[in-house]
C-alpha atoms as a PDB file:
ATOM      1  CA  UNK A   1       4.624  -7.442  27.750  1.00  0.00           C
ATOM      2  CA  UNK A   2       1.097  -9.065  27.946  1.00  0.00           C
ATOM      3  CA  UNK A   3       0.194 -11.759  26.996  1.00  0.00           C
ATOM      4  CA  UNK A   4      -2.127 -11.948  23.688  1.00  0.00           C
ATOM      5  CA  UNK A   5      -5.364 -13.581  23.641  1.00  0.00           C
ATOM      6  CA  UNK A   6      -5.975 -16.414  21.436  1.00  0.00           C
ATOM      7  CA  UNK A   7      -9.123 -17.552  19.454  1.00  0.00           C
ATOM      8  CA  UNK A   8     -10.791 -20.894  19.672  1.00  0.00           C
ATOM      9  CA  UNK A   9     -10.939 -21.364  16.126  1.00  0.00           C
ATOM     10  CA  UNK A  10      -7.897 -18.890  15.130  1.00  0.00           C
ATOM     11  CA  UNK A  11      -9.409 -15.854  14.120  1.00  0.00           C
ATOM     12  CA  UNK A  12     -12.398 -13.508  14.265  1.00  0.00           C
ATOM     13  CA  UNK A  13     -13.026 -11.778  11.285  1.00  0.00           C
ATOM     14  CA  UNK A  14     -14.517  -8.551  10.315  1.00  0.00           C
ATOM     15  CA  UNK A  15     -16.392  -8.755   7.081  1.00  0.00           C
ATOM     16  CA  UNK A  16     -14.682  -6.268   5.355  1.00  0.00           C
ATOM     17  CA  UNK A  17     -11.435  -4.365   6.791  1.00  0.00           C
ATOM     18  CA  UNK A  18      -8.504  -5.968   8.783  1.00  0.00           C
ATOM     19  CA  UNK A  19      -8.878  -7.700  12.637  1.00  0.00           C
ATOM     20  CA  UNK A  20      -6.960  -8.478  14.833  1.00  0.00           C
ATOM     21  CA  UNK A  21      -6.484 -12.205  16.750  1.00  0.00           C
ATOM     22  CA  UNK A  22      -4.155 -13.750  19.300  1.00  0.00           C
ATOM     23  CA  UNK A  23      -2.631 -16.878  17.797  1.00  0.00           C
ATOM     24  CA  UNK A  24      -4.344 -20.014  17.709  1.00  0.00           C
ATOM     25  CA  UNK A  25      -3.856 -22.340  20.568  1.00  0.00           C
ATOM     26  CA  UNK A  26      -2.980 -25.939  20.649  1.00  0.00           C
ATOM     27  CA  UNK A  27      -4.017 -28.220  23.270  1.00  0.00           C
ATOM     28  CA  UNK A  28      -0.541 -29.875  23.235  1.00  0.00           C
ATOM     29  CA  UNK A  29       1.397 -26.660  23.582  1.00  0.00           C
ATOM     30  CA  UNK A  30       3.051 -26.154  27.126  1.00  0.00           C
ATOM     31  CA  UNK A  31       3.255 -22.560  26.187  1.00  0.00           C
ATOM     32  CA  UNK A  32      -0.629 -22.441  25.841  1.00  0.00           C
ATOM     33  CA  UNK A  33      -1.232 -25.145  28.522  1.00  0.00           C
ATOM     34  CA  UNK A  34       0.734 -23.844  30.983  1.00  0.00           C
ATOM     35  CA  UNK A  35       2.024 -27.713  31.490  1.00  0.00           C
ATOM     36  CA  UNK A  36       5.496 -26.813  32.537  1.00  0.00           C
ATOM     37  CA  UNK A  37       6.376 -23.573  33.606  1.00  0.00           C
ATOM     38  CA  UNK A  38       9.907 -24.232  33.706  1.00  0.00           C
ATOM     39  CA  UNK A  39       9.883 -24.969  30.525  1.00  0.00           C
ATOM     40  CA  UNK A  40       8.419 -21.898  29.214  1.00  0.00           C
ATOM     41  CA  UNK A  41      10.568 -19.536  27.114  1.00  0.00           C
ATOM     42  CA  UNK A  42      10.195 -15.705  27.673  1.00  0.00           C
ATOM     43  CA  UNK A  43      10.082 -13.157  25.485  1.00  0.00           C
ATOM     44  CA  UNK A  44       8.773 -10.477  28.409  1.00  0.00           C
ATOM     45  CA  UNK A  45      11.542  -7.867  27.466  1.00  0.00           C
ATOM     46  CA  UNK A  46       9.735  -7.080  24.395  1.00  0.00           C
ATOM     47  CA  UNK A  47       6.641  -4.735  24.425  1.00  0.00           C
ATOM     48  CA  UNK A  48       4.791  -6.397  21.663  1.00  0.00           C
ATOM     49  CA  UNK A  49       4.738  -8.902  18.851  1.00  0.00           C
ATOM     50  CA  UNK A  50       2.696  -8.998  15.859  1.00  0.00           C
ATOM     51  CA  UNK A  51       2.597 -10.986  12.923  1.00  0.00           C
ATOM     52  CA  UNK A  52       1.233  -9.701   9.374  1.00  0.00           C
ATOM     53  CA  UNK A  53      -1.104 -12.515   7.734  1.00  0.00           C
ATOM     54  CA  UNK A  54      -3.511 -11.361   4.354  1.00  0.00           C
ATOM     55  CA  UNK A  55      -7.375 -12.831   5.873  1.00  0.00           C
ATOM     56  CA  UNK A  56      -7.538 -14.678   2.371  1.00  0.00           C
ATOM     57  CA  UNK A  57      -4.378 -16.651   3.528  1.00  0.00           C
ATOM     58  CA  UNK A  58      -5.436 -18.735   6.363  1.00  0.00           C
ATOM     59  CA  UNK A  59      -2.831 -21.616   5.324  1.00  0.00           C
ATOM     60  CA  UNK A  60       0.317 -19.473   5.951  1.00  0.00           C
ATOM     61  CA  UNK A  61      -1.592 -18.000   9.372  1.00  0.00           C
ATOM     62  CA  UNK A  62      -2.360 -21.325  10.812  1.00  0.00           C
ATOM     63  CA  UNK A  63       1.302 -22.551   9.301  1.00  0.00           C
ATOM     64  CA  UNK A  64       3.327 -19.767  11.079  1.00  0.00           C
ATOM     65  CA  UNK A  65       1.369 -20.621  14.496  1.00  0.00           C
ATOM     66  CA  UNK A  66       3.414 -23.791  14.518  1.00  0.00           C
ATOM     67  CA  UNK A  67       6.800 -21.344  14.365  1.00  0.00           C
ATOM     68  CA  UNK A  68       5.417 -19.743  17.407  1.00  0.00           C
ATOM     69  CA  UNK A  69       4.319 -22.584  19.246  1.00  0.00           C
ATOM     70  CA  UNK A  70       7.710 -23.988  18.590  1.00  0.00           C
ATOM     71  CA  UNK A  71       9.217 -20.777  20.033  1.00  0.00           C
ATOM     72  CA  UNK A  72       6.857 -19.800  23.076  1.00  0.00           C
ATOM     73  CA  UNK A  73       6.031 -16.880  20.724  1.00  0.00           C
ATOM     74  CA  UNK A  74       2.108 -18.427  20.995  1.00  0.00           C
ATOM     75  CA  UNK A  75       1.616 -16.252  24.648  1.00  0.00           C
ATOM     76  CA  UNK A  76       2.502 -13.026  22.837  1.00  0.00           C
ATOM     77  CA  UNK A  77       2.180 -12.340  19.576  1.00  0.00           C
ATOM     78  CA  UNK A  78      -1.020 -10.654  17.654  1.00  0.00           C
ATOM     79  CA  UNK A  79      -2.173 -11.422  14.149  1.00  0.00           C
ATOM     80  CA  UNK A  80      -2.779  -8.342  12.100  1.00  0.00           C
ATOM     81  CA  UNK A  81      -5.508  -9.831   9.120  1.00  0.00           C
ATOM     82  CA  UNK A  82      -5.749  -7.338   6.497  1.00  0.00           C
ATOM     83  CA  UNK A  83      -7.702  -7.501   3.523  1.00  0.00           C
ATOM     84  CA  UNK A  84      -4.974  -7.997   0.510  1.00  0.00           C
ATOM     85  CA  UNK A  85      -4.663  -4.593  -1.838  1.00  0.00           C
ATOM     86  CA  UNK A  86      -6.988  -4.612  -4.720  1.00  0.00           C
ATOM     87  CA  UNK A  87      -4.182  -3.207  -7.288  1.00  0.00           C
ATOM     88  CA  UNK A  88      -0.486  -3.732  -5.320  1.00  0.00           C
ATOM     89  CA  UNK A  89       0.746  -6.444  -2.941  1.00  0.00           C
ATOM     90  CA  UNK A  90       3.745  -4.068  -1.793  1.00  0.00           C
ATOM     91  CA  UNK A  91       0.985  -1.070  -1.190  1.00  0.00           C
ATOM     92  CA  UNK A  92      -0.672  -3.618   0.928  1.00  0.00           C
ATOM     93  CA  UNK A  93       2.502  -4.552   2.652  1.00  0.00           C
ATOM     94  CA  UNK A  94       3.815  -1.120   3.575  1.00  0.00           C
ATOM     95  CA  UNK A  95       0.524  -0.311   5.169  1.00  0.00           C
ATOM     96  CA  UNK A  96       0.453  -3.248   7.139  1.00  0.00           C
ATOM     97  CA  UNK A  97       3.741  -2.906   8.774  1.00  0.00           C
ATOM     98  CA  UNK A  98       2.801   0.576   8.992  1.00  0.00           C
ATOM     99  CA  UNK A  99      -0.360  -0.365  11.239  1.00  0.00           C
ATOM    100  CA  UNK A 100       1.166  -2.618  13.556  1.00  0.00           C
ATOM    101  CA  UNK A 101       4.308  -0.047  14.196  1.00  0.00           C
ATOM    102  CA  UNK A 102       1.043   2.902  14.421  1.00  0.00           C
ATOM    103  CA  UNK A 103      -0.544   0.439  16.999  1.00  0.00           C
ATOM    104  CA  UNK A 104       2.573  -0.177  19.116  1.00  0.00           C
ATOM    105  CA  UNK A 105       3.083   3.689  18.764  1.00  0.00           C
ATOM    106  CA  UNK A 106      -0.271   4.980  20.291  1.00  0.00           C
ATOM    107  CA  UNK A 107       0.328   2.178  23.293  1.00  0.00           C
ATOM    108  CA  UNK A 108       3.754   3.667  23.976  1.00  0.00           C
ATOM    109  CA  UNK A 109       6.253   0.926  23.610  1.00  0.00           C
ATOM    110  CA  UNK A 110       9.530   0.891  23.902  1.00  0.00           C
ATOM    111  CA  UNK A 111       9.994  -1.525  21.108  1.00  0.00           C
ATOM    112  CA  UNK A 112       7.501  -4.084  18.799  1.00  0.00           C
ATOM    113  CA  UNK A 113       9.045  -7.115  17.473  1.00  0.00           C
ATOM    114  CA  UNK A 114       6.844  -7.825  13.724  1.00  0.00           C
ATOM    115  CA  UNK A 115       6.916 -10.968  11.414  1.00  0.00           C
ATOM    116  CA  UNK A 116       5.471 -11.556   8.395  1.00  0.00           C
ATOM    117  CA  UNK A 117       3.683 -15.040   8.168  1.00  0.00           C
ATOM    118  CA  UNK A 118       6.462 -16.598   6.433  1.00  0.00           C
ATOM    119  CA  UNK A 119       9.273 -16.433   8.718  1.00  0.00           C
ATOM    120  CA  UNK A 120      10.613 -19.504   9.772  1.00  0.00           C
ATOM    121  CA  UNK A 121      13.129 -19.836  12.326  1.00  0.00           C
ATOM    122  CA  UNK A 122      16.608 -21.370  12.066  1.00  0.00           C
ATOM    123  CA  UNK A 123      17.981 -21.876  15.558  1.00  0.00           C
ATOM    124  CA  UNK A 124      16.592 -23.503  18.117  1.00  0.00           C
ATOM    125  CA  UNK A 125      14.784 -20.828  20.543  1.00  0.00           C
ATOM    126  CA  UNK A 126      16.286 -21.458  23.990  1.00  0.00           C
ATOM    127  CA  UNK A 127      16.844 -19.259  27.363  1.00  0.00           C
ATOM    128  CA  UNK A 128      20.035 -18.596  26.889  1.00  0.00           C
ATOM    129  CA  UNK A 129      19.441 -17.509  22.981  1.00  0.00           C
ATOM    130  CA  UNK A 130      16.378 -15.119  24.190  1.00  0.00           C
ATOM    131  CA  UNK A 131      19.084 -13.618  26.919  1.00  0.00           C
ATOM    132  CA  UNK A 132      20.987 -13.110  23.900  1.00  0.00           C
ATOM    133  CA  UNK A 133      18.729 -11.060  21.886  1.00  0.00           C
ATOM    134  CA  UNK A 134      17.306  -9.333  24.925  1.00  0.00           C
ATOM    135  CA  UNK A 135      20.960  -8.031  26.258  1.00  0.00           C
ATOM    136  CA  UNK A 136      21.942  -7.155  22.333  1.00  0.00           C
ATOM    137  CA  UNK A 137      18.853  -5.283  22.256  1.00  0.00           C
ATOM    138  CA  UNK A 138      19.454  -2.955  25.351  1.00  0.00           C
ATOM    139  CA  UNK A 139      22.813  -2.511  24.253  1.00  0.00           C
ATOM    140  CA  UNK A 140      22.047  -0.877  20.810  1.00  0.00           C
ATOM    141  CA  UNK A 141      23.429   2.218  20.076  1.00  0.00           C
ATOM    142  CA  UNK A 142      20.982   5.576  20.973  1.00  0.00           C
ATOM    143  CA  UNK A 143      20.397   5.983  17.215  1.00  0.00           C
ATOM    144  CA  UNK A 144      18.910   2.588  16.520  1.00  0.00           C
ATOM    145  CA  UNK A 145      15.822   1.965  14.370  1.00  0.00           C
ATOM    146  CA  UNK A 146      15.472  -1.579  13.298  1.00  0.00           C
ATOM    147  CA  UNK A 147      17.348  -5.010  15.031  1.00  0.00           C
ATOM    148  CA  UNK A 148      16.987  -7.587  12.331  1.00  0.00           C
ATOM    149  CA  UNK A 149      16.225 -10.974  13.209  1.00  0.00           C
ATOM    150  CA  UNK A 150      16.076 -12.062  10.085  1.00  0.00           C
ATOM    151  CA  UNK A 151      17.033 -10.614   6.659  1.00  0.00           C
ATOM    152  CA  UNK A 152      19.024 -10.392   3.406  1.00  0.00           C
ATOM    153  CA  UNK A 153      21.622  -8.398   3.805  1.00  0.00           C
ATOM    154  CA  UNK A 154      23.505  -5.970   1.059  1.00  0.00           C
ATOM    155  CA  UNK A 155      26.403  -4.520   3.090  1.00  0.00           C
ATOM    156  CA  UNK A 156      27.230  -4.953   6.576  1.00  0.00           C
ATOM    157  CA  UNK A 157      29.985  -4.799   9.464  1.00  0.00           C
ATOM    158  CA  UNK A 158      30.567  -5.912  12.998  1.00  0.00           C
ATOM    159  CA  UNK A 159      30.246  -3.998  15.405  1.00  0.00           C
ATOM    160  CA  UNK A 160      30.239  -6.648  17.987  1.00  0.00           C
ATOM    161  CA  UNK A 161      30.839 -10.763  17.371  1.00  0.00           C
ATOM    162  CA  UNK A 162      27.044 -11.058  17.467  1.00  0.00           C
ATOM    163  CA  UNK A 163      26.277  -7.406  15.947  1.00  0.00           C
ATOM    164  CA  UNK A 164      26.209  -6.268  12.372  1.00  0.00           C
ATOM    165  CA  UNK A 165      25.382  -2.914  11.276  1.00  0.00           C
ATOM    166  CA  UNK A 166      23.728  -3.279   8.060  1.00  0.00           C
ATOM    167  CA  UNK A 167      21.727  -2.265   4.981  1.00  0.00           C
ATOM    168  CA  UNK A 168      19.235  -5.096   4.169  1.00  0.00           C
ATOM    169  CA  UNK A 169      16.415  -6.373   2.169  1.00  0.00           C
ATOM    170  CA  UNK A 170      13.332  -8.525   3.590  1.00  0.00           C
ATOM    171  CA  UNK A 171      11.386  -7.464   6.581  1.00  0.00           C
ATOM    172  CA  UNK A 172      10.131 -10.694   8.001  1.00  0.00           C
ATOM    173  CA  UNK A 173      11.302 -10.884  11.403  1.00  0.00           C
ATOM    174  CA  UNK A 174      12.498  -7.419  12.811  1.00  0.00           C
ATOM    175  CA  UNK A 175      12.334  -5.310  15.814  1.00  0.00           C
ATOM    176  CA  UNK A 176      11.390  -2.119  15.793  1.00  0.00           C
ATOM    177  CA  UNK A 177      12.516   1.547  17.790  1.00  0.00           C
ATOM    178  CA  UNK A 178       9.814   4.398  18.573  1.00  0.00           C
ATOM    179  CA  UNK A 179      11.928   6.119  16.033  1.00  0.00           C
ATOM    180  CA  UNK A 180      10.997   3.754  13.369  1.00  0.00           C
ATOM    181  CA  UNK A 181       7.022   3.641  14.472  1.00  0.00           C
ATOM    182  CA  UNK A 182       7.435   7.294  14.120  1.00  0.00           C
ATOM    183  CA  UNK A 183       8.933   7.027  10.609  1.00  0.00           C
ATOM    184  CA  UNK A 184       6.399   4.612   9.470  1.00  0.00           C
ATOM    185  CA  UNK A 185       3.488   7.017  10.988  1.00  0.00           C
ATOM    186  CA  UNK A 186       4.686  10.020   8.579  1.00  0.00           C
ATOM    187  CA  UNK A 187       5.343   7.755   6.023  1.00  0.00           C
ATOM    188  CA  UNK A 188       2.432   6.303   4.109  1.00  0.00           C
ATOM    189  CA  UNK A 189       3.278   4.564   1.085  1.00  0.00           C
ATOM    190  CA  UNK A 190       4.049   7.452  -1.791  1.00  0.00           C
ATOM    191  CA  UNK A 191       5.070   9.983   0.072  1.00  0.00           C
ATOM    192  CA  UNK A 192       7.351  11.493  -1.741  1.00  0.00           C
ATOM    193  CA  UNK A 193      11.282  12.062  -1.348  1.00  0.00           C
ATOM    194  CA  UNK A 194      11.710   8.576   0.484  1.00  0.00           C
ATOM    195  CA  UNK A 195      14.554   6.937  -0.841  1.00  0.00           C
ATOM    196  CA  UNK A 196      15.497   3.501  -2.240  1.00  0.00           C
ATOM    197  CA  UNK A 197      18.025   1.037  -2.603  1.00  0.00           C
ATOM    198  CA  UNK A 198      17.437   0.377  -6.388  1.00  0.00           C
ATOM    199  CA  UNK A 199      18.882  -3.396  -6.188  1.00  0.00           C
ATOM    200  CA  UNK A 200      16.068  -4.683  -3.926  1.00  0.00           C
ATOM    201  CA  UNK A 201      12.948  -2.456  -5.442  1.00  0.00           C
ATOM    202  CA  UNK A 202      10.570   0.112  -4.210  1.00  0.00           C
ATOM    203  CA  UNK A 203       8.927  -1.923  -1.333  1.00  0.00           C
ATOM    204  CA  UNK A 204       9.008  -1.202   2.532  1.00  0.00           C
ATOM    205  CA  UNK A 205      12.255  -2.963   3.003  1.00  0.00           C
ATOM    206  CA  UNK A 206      14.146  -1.033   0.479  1.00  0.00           C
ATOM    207  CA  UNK A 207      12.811   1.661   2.380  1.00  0.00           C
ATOM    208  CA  UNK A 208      14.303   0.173   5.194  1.00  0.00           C
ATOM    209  CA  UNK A 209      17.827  -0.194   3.772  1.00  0.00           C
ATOM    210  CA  UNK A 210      18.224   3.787   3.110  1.00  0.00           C
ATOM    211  CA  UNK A 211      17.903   4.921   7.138  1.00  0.00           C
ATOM    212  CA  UNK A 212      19.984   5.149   9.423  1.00  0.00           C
ATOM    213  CA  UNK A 213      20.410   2.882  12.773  1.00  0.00           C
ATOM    214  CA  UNK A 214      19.404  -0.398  10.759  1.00  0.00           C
ATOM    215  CA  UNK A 215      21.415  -3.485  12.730  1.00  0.00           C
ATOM    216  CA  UNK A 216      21.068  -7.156  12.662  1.00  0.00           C
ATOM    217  CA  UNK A 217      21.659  -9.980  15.061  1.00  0.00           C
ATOM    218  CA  UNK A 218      24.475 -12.648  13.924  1.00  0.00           C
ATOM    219  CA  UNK A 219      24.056 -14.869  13.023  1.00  0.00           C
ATOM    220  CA  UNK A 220      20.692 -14.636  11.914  1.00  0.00           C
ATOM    221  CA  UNK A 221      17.545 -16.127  13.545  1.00  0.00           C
ATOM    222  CA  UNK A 222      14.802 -16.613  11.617  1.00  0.00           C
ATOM    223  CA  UNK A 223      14.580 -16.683   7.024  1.00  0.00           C
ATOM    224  CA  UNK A 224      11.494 -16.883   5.165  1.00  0.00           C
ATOM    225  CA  UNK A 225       9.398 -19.846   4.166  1.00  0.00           C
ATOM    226  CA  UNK A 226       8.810 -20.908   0.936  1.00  0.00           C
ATOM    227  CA  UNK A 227       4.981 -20.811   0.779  1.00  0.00           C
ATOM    228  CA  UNK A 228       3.966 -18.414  -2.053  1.00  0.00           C
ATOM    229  CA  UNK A 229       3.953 -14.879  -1.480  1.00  0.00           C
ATOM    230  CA  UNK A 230       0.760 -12.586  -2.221  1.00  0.00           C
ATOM    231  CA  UNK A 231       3.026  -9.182  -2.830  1.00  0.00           C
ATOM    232  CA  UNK A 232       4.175 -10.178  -6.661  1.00  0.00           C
ATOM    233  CA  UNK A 233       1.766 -10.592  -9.171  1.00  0.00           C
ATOM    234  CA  UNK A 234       1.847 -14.716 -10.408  1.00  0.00           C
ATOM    235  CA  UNK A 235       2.428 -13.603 -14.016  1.00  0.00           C
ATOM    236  CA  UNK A 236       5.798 -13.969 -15.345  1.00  0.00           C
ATOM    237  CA  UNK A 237       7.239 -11.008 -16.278  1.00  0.00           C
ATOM    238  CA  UNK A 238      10.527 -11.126 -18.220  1.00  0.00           C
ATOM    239  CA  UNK A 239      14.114 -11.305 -16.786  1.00  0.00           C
ATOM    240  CA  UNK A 240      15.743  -8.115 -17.612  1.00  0.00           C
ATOM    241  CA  UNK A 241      18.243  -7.735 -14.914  1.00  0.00           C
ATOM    242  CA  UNK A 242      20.467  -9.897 -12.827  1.00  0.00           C
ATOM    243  CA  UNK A 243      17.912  -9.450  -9.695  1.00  0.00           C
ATOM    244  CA  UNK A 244      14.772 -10.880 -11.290  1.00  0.00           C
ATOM    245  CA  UNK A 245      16.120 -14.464 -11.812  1.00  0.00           C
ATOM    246  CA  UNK A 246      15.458 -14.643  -8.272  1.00  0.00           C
ATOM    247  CA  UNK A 247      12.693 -11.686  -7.495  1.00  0.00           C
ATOM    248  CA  UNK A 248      11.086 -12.914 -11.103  1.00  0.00           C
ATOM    249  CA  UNK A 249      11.647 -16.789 -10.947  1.00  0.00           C
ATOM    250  CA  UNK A 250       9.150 -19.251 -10.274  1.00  0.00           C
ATOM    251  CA  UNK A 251      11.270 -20.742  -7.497  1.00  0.00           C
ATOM    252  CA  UNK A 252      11.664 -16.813  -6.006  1.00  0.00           C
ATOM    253  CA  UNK A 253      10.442 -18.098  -2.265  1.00  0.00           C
ATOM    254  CA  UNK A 254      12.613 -21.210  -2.561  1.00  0.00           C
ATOM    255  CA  UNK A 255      15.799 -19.440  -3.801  1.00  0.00           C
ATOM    256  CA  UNK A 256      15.257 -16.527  -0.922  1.00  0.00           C
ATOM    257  CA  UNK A 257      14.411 -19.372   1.739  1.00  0.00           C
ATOM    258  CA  UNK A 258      17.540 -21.173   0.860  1.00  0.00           C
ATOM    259  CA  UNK A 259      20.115 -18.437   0.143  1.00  0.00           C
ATOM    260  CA  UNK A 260      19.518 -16.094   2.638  1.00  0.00           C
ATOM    261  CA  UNK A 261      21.875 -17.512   5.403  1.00  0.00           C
ATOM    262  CA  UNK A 262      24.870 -17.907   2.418  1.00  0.00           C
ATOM    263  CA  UNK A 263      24.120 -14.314   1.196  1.00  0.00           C
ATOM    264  CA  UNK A 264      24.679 -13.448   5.250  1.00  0.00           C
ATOM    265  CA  UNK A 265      27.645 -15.484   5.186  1.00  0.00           C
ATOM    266  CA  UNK A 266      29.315 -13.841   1.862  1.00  0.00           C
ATOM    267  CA  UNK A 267      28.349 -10.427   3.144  1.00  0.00           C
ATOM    268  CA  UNK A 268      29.893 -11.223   6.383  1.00  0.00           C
ATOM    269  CA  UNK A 269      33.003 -12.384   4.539  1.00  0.00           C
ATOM    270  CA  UNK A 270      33.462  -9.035   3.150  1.00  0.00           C
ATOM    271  CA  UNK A 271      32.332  -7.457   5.762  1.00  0.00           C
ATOM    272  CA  UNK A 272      36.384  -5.832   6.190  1.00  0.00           C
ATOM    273  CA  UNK A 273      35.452  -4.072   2.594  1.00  0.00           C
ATOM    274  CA  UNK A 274      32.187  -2.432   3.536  1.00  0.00           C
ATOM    275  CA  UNK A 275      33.781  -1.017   6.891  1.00  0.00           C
ATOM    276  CA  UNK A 276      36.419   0.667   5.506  1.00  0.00           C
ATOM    277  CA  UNK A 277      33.968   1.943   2.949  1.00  0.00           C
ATOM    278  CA  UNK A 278      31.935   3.233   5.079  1.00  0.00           C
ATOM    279  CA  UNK A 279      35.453   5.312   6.659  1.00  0.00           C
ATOM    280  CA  UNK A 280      35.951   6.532   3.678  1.00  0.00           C
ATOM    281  CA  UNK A 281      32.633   8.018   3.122  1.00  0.00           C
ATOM    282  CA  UNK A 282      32.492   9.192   6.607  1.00  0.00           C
ATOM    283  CA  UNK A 283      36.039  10.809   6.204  1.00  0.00           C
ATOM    284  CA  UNK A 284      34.909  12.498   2.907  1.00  0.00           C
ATOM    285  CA  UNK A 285      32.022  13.982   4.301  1.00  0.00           C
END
């Protein structure tokens, strides 16, 4: 993987229509400076690395550059700045993880690891973690789509002590397969017959959670900030089911910050239950 470029002053930006920037370099960043080589960490056995950041939101761009600072993530990754949708913040959404996984499709790569600009990571990044993901990674099965770095997950199952297979919500730190760039190119938002888990909505990452070949790394490396989110509309809309006291509450990026890793934790608890669930469907056909 190259390395991506970054901008003086963080981003150039079209006047209209999204851009594309490396991330924003710090002077006192070894991974930008070069100071100590030994020192840097290396995320080489992925093809690419993009991050999703709305041009109106500057503050969660120039806040996410200190995750990948932190993480050596600075050398690599490439901001993708749309403009944010005029009527729907999950239309706007699904076509921006669309165009990054359309990008990394037309260059041929083998995989594309995306983040949204909230992620935040929970474990330190070291050598021997990055071996980690990269050996998990080559070792997927042939059918995978999407390796979860992060995520909130429904139902899931070992498959290996740091393996789950899973269905999950959130898609803020993932790696993708050319079979999922291919899905996403066929699949702008509407089209019909695409299905959805009805507990976590009708955006991308219920999408997500209805294909095949979904897995997720255990435990989980990065959650999600709790800076505000542009994809839900700020008015408050009434609490009709048990989901919207957290995808309706005021405190809805603090509550999915915070219980993320315990949802991961009770999933993985039951994690016995949703195997032999999934032998049972399997045996009935």
């Amino acid at each position: 993987m190259t390395e991506a470029t970054g901008v003086a002053d963080g981003a150039v930006q079209a006047e209209s229509g999204p851009s594309w920037h490396g991330c924003p370099p710090r002077a006192d960043c070894p991974h930008c400076n070069g100071s100590h080589p030994a020192a840097l960490l290396d995320w080489s056995f992925l093809d690419a690395v993009y991050c999703i950041s709305l041009k109106s939101r500057d503050d969660r761009a120039l806040r996410v550059a200190d995750e990948f600072h932190r993480t050596g993530l600075c050398r690599y990754v490439r901001y993708y700045r749309p403009d944010k949708h005029p009527k729907k913040g999950i239309i706007g959404s699904w076509e921006s993880h669309r165009a990054c996984a359309m990008d990394a499709q037309a260059r041929g790569f083998r995989n594309a690891l995306v983040f949204e600009d909230d992620v935040k990571f929970l474990r330190r990044v070291t050598p021997r973690l990055l071996h980690e993901v990269a050996l998990t990674l080559d070792r997927l099965p042939a059918d995978w789509r999407i390796l979860y770095l992060g995520h909130w997950p429904v139902e899931a199952w070992f498959l290996r002590p740091n393996l789950l297979k899973t269905r999950s919500a959130c898609a803020h730190a993932y790696i993708i397969s050319p079979r999922l760039m291919a899905w996403l190119a066929a699949h702008p938002y509407g089209t019909p017959g695409i299905a959805f888990t009805k507990i976590i909505g009708r955006a991308l990452d219920s999408a997500f959670s209805r294909l095949p070949g979904t897995y997720a790394l255990f435990p989980m490396l990065a959650t999600q900030s709790i800076s505000q989110s542009d994809n839900f509309n700020a008015k408050a809309k009434p609490k009709t089911k048990l989901k919207h006291w957290v995808t309706r509450s005021r405190y809805r990026e603090t509550l999915l910050s915070h219980l993320m890793r315990p949802a991961e934790l009770i999933v993985v608890a039951l994690s016995p239950f949703f195997w032999l669930r999934h032998r049972w469907r399997a045996w009935r056909g």
